[in-house]
PDB file of N, CA and C in Angstrom:
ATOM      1  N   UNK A   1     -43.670 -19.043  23.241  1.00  0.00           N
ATOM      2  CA  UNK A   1     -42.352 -19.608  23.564  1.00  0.00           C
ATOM      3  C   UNK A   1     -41.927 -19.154  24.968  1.00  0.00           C
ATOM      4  N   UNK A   2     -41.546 -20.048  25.596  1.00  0.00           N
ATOM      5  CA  UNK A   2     -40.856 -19.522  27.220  1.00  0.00           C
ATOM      6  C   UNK A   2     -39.777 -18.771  27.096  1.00  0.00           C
ATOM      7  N   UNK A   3     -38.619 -19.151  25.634  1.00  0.00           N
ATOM      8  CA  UNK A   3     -37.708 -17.932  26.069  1.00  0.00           C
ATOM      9  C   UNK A   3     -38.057 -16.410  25.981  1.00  0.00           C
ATOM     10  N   UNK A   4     -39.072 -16.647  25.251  1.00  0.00           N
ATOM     11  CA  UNK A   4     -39.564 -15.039  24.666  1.00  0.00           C
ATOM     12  C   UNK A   4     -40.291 -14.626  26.140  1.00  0.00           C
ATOM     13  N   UNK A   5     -40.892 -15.387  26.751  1.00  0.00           N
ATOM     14  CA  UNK A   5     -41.547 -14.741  27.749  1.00  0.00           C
ATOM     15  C   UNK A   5     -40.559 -14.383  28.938  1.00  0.00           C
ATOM     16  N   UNK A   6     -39.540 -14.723  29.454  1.00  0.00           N
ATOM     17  CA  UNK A   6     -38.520 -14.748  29.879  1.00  0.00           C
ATOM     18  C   UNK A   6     -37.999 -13.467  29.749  1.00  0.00           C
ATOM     19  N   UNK A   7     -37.886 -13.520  28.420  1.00  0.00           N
ATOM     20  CA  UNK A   7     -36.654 -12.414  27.813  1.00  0.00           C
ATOM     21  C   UNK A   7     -37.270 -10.836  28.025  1.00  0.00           C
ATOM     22  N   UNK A   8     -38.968 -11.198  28.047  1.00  0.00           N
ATOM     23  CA  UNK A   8     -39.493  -9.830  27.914  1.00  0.00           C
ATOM     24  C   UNK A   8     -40.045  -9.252  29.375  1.00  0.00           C
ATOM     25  N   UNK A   9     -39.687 -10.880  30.433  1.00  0.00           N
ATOM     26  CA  UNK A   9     -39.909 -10.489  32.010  1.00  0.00           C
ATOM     27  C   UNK A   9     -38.742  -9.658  32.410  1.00  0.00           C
ATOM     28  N   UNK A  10     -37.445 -10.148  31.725  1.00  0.00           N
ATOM     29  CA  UNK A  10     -36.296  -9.707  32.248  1.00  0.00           C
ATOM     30  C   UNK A  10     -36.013  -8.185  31.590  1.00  0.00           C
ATOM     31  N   UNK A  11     -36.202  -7.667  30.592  1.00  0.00           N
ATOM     32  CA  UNK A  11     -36.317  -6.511  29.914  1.00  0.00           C
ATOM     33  C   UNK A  11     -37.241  -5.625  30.922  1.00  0.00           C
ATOM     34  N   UNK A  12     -38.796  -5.907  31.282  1.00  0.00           N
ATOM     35  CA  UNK A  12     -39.354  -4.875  31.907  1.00  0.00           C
ATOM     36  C   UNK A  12     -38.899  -4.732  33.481  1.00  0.00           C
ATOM     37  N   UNK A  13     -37.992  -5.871  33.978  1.00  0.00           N
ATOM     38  CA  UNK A  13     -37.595  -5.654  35.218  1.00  0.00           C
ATOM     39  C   UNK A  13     -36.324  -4.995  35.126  1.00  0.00           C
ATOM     40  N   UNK A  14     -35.647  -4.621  33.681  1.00  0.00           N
ATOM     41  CA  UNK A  14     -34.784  -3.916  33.772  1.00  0.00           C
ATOM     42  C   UNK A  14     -35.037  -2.203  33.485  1.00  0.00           C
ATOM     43  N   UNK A  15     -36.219  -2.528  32.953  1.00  0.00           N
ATOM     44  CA  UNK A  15     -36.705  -0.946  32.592  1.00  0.00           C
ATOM     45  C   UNK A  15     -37.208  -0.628  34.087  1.00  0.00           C
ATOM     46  N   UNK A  16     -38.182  -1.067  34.814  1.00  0.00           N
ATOM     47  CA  UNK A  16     -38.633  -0.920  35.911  1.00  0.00           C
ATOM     48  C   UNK A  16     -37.370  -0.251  37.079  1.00  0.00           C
ATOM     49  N   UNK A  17     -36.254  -1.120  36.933  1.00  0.00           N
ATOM     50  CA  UNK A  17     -35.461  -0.953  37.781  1.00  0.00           C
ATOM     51  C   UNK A  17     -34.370   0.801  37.294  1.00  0.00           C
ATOM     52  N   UNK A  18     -34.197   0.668  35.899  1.00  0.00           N
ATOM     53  CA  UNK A  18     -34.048   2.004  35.720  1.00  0.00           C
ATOM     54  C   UNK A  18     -34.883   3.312  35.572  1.00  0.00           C
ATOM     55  N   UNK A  19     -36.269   3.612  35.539  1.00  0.00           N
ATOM     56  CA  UNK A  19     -37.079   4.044  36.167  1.00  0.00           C
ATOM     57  C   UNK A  19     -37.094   4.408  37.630  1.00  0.00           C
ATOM     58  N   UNK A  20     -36.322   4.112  38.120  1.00  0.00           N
ATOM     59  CA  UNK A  20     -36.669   3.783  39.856  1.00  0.00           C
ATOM     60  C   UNK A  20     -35.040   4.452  40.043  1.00  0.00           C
ATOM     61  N   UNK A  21     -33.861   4.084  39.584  1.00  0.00           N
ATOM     62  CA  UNK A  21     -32.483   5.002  39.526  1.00  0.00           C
ATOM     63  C   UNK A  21     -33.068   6.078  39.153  1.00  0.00           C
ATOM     64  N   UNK A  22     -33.709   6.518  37.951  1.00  0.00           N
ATOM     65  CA  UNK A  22     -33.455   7.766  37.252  1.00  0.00           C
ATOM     66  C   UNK A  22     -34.742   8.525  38.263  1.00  0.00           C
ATOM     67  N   UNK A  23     -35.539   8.098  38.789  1.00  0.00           N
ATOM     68  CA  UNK A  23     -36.467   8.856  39.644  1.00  0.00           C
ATOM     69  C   UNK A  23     -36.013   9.370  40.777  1.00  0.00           C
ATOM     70  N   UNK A  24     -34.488   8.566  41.554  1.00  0.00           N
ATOM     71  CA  UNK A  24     -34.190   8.776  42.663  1.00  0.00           C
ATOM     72  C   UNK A  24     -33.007  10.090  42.582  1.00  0.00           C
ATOM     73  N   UNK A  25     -32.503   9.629  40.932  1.00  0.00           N
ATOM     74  CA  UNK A  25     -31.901  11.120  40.704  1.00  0.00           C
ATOM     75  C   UNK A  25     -32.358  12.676  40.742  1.00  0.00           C
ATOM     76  N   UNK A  26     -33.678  12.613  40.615  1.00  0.00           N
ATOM     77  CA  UNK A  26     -34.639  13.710  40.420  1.00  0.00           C
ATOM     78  C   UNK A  26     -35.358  14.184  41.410  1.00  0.00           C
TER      79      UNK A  26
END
């Protein structure tokens, strides 16, 4: 399904992107 693929692009670009805050805290 495209929304599922979507949903799970937008999830790891949100993990990615908090990964990358919480690294810059450290």
């Amino acid at each position: 399904m495209v929304l599922l693929s979507l949903l799970l692009s937008v999830a790891a670009f949100v993990y990615l992107l908090y990964a990358m805050l919480r690294a810059e805290r450290f």
